[in-house]
Each structure stands twice: as structure tokens, then as C-alpha cells.
N, C-alpha and C. Protein backbone atom coordinates (compact mmCIF):
# COMPACT_ATOMS: atom_id res chain seq x y z
N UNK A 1 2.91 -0.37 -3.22
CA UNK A 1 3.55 0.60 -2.36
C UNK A 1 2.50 1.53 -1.81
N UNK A 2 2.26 1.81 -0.08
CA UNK A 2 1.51 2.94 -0.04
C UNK A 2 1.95 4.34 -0.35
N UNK A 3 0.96 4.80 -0.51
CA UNK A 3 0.83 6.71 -0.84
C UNK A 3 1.05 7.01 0.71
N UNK A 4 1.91 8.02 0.37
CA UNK A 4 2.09 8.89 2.15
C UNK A 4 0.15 9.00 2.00
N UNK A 5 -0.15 9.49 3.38
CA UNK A 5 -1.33 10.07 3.79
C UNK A 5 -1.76 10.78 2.86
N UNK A 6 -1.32 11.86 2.88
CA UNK A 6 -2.22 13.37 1.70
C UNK A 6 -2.51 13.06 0.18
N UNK A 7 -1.77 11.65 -0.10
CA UNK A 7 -2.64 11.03 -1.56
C UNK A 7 -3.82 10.51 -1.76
N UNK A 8 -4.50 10.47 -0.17
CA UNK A 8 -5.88 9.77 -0.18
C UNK A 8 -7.05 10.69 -0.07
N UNK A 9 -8.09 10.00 -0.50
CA UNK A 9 -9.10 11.14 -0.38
C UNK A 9 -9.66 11.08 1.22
N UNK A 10 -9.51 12.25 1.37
CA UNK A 10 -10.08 13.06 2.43
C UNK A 10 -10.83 12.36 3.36
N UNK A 11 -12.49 11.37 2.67
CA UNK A 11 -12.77 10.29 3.64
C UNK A 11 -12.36 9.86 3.64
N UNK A 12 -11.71 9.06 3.01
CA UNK A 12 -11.17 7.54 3.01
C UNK A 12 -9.88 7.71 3.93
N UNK A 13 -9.39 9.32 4.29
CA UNK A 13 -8.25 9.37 5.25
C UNK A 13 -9.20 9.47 6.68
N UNK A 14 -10.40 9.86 6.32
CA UNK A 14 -11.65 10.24 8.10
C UNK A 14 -11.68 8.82 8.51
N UNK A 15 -11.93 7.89 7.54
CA UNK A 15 -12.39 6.50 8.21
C UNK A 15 -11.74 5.73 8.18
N UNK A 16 -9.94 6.11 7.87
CA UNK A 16 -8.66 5.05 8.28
C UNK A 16 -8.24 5.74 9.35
N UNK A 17 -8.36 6.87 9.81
CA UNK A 17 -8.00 7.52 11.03
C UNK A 17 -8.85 7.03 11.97
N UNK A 18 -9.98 7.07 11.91
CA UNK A 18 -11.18 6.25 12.81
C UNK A 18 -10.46 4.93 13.40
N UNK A 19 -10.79 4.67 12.35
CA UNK A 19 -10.57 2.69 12.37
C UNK A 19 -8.94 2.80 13.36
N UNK A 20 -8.09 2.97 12.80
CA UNK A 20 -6.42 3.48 13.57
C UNK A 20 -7.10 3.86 15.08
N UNK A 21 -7.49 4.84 15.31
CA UNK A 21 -8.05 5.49 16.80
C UNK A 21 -8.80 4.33 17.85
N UNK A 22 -9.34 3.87 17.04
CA UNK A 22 -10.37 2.89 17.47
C UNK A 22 -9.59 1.77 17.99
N UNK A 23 -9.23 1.53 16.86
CA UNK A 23 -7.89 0.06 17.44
C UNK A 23 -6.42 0.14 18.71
N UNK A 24 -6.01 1.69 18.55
CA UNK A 24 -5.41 2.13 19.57
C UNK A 24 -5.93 2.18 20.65
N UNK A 25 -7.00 2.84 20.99
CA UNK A 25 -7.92 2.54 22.37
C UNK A 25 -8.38 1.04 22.65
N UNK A 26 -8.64 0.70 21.81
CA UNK A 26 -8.66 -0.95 22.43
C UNK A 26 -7.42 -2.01 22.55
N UNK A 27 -6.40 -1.40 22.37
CA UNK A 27 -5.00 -2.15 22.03
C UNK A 27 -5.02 -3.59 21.18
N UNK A 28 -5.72 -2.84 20.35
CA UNK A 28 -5.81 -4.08 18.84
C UNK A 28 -5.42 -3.66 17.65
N UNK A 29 -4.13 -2.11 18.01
CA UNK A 29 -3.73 -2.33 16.87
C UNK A 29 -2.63 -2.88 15.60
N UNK A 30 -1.68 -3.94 15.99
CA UNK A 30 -1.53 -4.95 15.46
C UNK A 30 -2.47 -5.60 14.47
N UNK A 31 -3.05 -6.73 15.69
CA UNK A 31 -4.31 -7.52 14.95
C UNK A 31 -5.16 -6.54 13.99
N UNK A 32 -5.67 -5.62 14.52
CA UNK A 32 -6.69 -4.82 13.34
C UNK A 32 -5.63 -4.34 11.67
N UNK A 33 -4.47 -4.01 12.02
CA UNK A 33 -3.59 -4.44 10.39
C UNK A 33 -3.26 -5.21 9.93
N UNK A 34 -3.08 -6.34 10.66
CA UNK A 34 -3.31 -8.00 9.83
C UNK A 34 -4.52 -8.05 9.10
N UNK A 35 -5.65 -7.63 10.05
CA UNK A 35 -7.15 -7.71 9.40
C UNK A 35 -7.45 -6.85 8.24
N UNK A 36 -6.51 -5.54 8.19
CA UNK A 36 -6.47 -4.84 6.90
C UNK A 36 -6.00 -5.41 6.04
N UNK A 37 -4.45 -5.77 6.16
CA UNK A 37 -3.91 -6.38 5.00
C UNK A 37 -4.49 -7.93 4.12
N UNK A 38 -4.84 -8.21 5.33
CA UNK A 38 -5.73 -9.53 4.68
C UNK A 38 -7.20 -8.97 4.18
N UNK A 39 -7.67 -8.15 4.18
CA UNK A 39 -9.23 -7.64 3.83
C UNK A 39 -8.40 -6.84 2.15
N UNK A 40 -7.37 -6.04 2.21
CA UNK A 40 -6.75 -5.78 0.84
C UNK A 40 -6.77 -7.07 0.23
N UNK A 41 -5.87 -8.28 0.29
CA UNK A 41 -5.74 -8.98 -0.19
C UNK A 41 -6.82 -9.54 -0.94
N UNK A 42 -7.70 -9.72 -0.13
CA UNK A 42 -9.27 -10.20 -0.53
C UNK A 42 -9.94 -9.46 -1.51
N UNK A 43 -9.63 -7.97 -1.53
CA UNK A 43 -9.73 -7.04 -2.93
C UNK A 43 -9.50 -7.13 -3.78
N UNK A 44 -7.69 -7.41 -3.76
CA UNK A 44 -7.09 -7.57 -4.76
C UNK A 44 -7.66 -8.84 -5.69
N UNK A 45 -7.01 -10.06 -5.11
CA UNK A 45 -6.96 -11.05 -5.59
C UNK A 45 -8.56 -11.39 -6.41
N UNK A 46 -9.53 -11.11 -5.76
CA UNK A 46 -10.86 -10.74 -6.29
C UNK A 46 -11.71 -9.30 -6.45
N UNK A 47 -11.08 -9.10 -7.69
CA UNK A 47 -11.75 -7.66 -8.55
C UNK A 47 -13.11 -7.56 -8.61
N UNK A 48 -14.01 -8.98 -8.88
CA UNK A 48 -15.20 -8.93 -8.92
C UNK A 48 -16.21 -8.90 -7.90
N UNK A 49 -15.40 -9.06 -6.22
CA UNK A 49 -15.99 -9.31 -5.21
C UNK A 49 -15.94 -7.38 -4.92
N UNK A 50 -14.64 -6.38 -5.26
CA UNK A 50 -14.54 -5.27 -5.33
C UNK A 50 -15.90 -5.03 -5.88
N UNK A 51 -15.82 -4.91 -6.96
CA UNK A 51 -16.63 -4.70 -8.20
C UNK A 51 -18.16 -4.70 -7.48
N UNK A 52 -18.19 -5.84 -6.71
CA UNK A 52 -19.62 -6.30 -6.04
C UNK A 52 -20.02 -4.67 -4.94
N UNK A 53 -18.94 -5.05 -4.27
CA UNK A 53 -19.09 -3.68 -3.02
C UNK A 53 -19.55 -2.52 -3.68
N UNK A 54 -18.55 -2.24 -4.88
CA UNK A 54 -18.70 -0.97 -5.52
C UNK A 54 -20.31 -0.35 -6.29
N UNK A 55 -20.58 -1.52 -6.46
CA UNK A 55 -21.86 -1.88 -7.39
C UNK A 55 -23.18 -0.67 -6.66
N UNK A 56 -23.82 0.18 -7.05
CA UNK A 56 -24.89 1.07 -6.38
C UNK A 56 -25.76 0.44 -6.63
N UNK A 57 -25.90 -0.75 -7.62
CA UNK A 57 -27.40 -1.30 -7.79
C UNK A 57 -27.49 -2.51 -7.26
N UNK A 58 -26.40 -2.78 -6.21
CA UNK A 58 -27.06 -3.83 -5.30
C UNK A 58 -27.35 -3.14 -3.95
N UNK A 59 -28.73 -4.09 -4.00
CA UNK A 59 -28.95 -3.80 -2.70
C UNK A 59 -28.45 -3.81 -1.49
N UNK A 60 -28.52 -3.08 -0.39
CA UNK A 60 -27.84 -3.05 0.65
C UNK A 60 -28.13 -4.18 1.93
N UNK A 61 -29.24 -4.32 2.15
CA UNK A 61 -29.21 -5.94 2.46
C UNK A 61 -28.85 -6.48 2.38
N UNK A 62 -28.46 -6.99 0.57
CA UNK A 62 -27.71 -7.90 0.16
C UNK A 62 -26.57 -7.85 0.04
N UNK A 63 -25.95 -6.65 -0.02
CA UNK A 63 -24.38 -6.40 0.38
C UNK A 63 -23.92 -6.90 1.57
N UNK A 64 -24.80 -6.29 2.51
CA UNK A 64 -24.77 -6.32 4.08
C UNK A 64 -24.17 -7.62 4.48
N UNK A 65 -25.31 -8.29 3.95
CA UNK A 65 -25.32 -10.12 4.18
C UNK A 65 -24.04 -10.89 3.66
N UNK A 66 -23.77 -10.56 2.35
CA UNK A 66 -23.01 -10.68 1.73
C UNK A 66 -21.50 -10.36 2.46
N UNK A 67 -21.37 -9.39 2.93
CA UNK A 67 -20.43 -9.11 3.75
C UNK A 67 -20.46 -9.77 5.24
N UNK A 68 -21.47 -9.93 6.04
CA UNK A 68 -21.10 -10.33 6.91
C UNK A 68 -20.92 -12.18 7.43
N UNK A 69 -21.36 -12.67 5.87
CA UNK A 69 -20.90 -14.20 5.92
C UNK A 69 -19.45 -14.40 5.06
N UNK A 70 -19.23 -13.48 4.33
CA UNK A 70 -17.71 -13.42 4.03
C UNK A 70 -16.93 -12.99 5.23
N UNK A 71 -16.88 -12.19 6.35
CA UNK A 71 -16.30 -11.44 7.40
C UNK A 71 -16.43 -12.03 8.63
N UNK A 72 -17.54 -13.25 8.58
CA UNK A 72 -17.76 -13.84 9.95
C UNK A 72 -16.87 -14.07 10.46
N UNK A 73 -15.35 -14.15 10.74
CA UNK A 73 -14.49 -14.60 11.89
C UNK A 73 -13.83 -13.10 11.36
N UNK A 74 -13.98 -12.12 11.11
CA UNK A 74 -13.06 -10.99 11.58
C UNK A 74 -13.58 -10.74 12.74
N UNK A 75 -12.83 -9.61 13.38
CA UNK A 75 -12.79 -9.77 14.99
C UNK A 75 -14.08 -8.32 14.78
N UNK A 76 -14.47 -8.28 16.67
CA UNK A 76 -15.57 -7.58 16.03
C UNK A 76 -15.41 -6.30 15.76
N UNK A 77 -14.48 -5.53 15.92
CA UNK A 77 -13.73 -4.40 15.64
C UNK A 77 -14.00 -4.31 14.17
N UNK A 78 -13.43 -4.74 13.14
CA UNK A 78 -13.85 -4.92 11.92
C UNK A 78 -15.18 -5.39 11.72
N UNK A 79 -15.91 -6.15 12.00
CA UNK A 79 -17.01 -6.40 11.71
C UNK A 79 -17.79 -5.39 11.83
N UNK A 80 -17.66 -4.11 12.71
CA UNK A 80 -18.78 -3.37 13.36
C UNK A 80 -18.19 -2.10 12.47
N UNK A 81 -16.82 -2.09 11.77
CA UNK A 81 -16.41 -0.96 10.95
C UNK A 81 -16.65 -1.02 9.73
N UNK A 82 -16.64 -2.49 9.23
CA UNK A 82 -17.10 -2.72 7.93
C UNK A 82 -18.82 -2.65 7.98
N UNK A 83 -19.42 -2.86 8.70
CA UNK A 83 -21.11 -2.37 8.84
C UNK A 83 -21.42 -1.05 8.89
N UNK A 84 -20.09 -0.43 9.60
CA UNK A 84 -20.38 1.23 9.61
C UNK A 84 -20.42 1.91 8.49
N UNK A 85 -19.28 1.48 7.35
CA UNK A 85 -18.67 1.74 6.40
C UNK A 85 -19.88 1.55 5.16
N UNK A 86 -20.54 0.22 5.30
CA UNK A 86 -21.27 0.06 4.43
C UNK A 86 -22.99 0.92 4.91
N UNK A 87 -22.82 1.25 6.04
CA UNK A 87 -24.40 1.96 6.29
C UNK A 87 -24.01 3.22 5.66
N UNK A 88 -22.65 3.97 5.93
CA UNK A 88 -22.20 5.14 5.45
C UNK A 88 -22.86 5.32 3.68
N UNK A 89 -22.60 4.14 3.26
CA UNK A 89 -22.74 3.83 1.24
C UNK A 89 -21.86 4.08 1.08
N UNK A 90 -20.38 4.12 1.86
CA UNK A 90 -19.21 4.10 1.79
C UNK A 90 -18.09 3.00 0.95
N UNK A 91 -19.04 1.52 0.94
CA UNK A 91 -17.97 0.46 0.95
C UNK A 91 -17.81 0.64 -0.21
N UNK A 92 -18.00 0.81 -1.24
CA UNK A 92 -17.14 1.26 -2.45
C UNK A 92 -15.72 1.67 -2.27
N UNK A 93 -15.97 2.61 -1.50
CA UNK A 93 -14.46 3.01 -1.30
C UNK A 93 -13.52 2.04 -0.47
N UNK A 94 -14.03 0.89 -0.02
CA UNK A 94 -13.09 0.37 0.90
C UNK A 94 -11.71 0.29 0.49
N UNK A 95 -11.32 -0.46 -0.86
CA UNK A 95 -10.40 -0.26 -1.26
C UNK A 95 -9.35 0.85 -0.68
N UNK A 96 -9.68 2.31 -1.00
CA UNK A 96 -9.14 3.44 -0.79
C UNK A 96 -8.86 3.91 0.82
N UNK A 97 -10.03 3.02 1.37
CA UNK A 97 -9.96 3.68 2.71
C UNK A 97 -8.97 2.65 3.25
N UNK A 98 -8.54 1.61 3.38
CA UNK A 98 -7.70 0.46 3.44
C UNK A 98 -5.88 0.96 3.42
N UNK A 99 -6.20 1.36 1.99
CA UNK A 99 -5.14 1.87 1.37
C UNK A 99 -4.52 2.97 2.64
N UNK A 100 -5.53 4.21 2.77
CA UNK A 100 -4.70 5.16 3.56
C UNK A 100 -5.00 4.58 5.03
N UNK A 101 -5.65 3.54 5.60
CA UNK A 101 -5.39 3.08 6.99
C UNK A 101 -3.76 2.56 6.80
N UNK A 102 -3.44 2.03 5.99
CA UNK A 102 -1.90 1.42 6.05
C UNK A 102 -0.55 2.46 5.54
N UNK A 103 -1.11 3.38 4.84
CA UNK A 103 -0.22 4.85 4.26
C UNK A 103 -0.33 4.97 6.12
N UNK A 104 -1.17 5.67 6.77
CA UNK A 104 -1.06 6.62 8.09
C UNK A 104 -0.46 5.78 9.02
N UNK A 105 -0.95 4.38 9.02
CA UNK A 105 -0.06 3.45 10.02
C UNK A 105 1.32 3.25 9.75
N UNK A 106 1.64 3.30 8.24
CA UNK A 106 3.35 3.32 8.20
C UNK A 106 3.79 4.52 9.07
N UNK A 107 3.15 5.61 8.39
CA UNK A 107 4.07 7.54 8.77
C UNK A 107 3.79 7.07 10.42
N UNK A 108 3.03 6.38 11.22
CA UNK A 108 2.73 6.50 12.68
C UNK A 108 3.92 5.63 13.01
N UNK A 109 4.37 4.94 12.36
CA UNK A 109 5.57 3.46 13.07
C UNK A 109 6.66 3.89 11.80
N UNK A 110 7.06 5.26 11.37
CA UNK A 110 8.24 5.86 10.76
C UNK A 110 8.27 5.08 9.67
N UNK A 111 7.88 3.90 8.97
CA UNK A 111 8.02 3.34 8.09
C UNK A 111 7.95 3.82 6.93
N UNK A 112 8.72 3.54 5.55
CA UNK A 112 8.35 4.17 4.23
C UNK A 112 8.72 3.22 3.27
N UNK A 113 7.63 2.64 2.26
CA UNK A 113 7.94 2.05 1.39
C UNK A 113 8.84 2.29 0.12
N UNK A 114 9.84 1.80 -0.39
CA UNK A 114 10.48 1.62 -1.11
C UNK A 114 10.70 0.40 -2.40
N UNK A 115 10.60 1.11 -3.55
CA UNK A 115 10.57 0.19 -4.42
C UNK A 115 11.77 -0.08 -5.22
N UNK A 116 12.65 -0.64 -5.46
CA UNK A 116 14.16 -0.88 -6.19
C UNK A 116 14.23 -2.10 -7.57
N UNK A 117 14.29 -1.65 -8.18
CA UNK A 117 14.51 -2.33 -9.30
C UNK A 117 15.76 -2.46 -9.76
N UNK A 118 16.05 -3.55 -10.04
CA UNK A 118 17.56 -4.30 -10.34
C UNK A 118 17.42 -4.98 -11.71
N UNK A 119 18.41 -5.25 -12.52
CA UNK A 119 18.67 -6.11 -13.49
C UNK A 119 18.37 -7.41 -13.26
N UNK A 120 18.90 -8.33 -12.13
CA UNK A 120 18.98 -9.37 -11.33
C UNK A 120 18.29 -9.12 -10.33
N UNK A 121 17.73 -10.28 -10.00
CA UNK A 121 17.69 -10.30 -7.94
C UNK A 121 18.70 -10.59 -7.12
N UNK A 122 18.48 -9.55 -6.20
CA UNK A 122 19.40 -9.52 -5.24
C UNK A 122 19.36 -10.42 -4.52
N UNK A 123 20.27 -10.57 -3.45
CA UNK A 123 20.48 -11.25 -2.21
C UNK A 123 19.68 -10.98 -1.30
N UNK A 124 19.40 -11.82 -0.43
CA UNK A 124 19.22 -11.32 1.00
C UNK A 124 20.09 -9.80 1.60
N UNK A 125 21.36 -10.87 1.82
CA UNK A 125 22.43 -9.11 2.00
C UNK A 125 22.43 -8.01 0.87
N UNK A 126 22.04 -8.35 -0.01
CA UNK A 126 22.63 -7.11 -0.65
C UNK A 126 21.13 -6.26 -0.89
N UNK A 127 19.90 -7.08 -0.40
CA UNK A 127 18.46 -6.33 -0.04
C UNK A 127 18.63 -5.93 1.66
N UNK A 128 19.54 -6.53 2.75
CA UNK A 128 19.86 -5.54 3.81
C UNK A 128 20.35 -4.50 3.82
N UNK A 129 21.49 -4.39 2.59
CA UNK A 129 22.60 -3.53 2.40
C UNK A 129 21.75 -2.13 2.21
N UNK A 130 20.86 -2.36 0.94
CA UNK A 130 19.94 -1.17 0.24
C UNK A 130 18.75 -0.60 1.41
N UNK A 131 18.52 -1.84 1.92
CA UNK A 131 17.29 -1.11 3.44
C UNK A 131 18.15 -0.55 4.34
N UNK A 132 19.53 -0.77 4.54
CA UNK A 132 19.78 -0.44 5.87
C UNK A 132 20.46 1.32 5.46
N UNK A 133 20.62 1.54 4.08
CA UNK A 133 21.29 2.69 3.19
C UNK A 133 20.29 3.38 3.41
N UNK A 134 18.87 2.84 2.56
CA UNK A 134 17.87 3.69 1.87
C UNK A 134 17.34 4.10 3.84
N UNK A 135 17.19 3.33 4.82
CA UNK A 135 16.73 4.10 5.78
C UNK A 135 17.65 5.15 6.79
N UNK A 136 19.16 5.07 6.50
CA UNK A 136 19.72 5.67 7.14
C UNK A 136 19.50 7.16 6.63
N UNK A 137 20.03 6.86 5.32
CA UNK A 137 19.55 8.09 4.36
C UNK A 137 18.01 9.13 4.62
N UNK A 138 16.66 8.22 4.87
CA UNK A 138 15.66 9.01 5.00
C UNK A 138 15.13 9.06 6.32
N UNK A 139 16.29 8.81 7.22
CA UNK A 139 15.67 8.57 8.79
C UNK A 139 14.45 7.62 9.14
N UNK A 140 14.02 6.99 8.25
CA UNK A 140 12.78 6.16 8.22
C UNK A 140 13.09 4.55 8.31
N UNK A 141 12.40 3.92 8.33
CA UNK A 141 12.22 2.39 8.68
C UNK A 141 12.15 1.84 7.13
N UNK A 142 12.88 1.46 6.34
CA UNK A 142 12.60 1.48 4.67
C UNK A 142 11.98 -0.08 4.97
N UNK A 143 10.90 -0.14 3.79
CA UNK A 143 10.06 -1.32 3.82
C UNK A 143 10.66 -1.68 2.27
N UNK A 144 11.40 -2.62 1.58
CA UNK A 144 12.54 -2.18 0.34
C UNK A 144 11.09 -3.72 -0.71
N UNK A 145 11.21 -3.37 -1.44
CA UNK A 145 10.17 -4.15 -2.12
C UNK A 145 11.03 -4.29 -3.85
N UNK A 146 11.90 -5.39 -4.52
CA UNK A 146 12.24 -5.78 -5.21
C UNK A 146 11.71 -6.11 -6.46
N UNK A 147 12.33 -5.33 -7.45
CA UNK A 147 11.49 -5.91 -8.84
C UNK A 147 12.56 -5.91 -9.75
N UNK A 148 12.67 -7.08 -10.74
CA UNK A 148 13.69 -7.19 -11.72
C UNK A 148 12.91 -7.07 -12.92
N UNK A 149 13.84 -5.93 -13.66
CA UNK A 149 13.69 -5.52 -14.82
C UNK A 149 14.75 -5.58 -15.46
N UNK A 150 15.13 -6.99 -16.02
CA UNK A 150 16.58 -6.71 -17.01
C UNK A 150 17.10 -5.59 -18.43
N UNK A 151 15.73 -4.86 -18.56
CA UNK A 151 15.84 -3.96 -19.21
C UNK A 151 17.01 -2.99 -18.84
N UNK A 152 16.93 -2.78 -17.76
CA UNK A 152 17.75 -2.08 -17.23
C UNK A 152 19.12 -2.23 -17.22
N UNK A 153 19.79 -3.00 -17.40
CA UNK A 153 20.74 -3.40 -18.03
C UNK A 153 21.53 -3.91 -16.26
N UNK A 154 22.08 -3.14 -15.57
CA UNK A 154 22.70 -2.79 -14.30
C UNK A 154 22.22 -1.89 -13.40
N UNK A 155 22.52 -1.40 -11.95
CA UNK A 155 22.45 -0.65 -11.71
C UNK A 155 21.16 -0.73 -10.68
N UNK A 156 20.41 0.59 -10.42
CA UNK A 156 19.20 0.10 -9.69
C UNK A 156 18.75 1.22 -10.30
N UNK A 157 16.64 0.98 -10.02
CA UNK A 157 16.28 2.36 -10.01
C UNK A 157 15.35 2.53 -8.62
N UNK A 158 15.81 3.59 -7.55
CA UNK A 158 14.65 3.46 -6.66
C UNK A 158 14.17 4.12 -6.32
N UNK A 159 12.25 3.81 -5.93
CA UNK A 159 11.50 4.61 -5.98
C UNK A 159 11.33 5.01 -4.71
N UNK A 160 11.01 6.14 -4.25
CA UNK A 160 10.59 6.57 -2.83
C UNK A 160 9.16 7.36 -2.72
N UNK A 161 7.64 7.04 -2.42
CA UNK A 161 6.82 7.85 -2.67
C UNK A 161 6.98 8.73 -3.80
N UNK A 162 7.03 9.66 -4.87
CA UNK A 162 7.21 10.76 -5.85
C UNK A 162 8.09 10.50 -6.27
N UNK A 163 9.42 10.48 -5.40
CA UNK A 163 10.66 10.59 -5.93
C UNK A 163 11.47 9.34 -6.27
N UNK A 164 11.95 9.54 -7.26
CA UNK A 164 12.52 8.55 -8.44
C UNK A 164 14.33 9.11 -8.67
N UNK A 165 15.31 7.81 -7.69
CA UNK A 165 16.98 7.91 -8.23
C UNK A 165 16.99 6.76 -9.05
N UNK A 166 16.91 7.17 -10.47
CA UNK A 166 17.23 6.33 -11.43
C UNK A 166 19.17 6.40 -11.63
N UNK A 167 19.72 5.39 -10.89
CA UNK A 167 21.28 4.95 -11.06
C UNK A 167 21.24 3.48 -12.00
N UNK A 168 20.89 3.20 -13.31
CA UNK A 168 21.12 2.03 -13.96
C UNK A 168 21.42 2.44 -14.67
N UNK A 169 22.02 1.38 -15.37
CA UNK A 169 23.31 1.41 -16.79
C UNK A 169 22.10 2.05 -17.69
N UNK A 170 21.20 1.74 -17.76
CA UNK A 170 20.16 2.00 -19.12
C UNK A 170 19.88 3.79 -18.83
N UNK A 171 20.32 4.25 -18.21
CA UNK A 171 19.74 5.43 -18.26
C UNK A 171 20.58 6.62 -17.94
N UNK A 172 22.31 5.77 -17.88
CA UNK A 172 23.30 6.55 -17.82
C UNK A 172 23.75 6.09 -19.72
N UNK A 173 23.14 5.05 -20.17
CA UNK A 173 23.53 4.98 -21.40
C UNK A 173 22.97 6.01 -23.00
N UNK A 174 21.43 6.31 -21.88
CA UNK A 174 20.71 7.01 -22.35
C UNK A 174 21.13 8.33 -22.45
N UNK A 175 21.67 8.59 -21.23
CA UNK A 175 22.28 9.66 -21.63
C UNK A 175 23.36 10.08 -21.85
N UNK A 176 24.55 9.21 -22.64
CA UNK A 176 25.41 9.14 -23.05
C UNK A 176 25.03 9.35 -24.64
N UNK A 177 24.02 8.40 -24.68
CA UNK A 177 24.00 8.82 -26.37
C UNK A 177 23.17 10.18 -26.61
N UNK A 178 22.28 10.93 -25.28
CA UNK A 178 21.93 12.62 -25.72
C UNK A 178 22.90 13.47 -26.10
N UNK A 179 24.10 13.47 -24.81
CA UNK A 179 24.84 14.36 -25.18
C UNK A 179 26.01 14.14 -26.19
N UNK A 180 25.62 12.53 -27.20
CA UNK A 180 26.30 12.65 -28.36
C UNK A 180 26.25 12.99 -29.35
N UNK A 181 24.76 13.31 -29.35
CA UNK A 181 23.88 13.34 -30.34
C UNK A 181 23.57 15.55 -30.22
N UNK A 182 24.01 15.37 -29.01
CA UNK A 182 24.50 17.38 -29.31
C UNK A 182 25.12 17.80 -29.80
N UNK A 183 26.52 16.67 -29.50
CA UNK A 183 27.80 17.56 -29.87
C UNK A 183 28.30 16.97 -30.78
């Protein structure tokens, strides 16, 4: 789930605002968030290639290189931001800076991620039902992201940036047995 904007650090919000600006003036910005989300992915899925970027005791040459035969078919928009990024001694942070290029591009296209946890998985409809609720409710574009936790017994719990409506059986049961245990 992204962090609204103001959870990121400060650069890492200077050089996703960049990168955003940059891609708006050239009307690439679509394609340049495919190229994010797929450059996250490439993070994720490999911790140690992170790990590599992050690394201060490799050399920057060899980062450089390293990066630009992994990156050879990004478009050159990215190619020339990820070179910027790494002359900065920045790419460590890419991760982070990634992160709030896609936090500021949601708040720019009203979007807000949402996380809902169910006992079961839902439906198709009954994951329209909760996006078309959860965005009427926050005036926003809900992006609804599904996780089953049968712990939970029933019910849902969903997350919105900070804020947490826990409505499941497990936590109306929970507190059925506090206030039995008062009185």
C-alpha cells in the first residue's frame, strides 16, 4: 500500500516530484509509472540487487555499469534519472524515492489505496461493492487490495493510510468478552 506523500522523506519526495514533472512535460507520464512499478518490482523481488545499490562500498562505476546493462531498454527518461540519482549517491534510496513517486502520483489522479481483510475471499462483486462504498465514502478513486485472514472469524477489517475500521466478528467478540469480564 502507498504512504500518502508526507510519509516520505523529504528527498526521496524532491526526486519523485522531479521525475513526475519531468514526465508531465514530456507526456510520458503513464509509460514513466509502468517504468516505476516495474523498477519496484525489480527491488522487491530481488533484495540483494537492493542491497547491491544500497551498498557504499561499491564502487560507483561499477554500480553505474551495473545499472545501466540491467536498465538498457528503459526509456531514456529513466535511464538519464536513474544516472542522475546514482551521481546524486542517492540510489540507495531508490526504493523510497519510487515509493513516494507512486504515493504523489496516486493523491495527483485522486486515488487511495485500500487494504480489506476478510475471513474468505471475496467476489469480484462483492470487491466492486467495497471499492465502489470505500470511494464514495472518501471521495477518492479506492485502489481495494484483498487479504484473507480467517482469523478473523467474519466481517472485514479496512485499512485506509493510518486509519484502521476494524468491523469483524473477532473483534466485536473481543469485545464482548471485555465488557464481561467488567461487569
Amino acid at each position: 500500500m502507498a504512504a500518502t506523500a508526507e510519509h516520505h522523506d523529504p528527498a526521496a519526495l524532491s526526486y519523485a516530484q522531479a521525475l513526475i514533472e519531468l514526465a508531465e512535460s514530456r507526456d510520458q507520464l503513464q509509460p514513466t509509472a509502468d517504468e516505476v512499478d516495474a523498477l519496484r518490482k525489480v527491488l522487491d523481488e530481488n533484495p540483494k540487487f537492493a542491497q547491491f545499490l544500497a551498498d557504499p562500498g561499491i564502487d560507483r562505476e561499477e554500480r553505474s555499469a551495473v545499472l545501466q546493462r540491467t536498465f538498457a531498454s528503459a526509456s531514456p527518461l529513466m535511464q538519464n534519472f536513474l544516472k542522475l540519482v546514482e551521481g546524486k549517491g542517492r540510489i540507495g534510496h531508490l526504493p523510497g524515492i519510487l515509493a513516494a513517486f507512486e504515493s504523489i502520483l496516486d493523491e495527483k489522479l485522486g486515488k487511495i489505496e485500500v487494504n480489506v481483510t476478510v475471513a474468505q475471499q471475496l467476489g469480484e462483486a462483492q470487491i466492486a461493492d467495497v471499492k465502489n462504498k470505500v470511494s464514495a465514502k472518501l471521495g477518492k478513486d479506492a485502489v481495494v487490495h484483498q487479504f484473507v485472514d480467517p482469523d478473523i472469524i467474519g466481517g472485514m477489517v479496512i485499512k485506509v493510510q493510518d486509519q484502521v475500521i476494524d468491523a469483524s466478528v473477532r473483534s466485536r467478540l473481543d469485545s464482548m468478552k471485555k465488557r464481561l469480564k467488567q461487569s
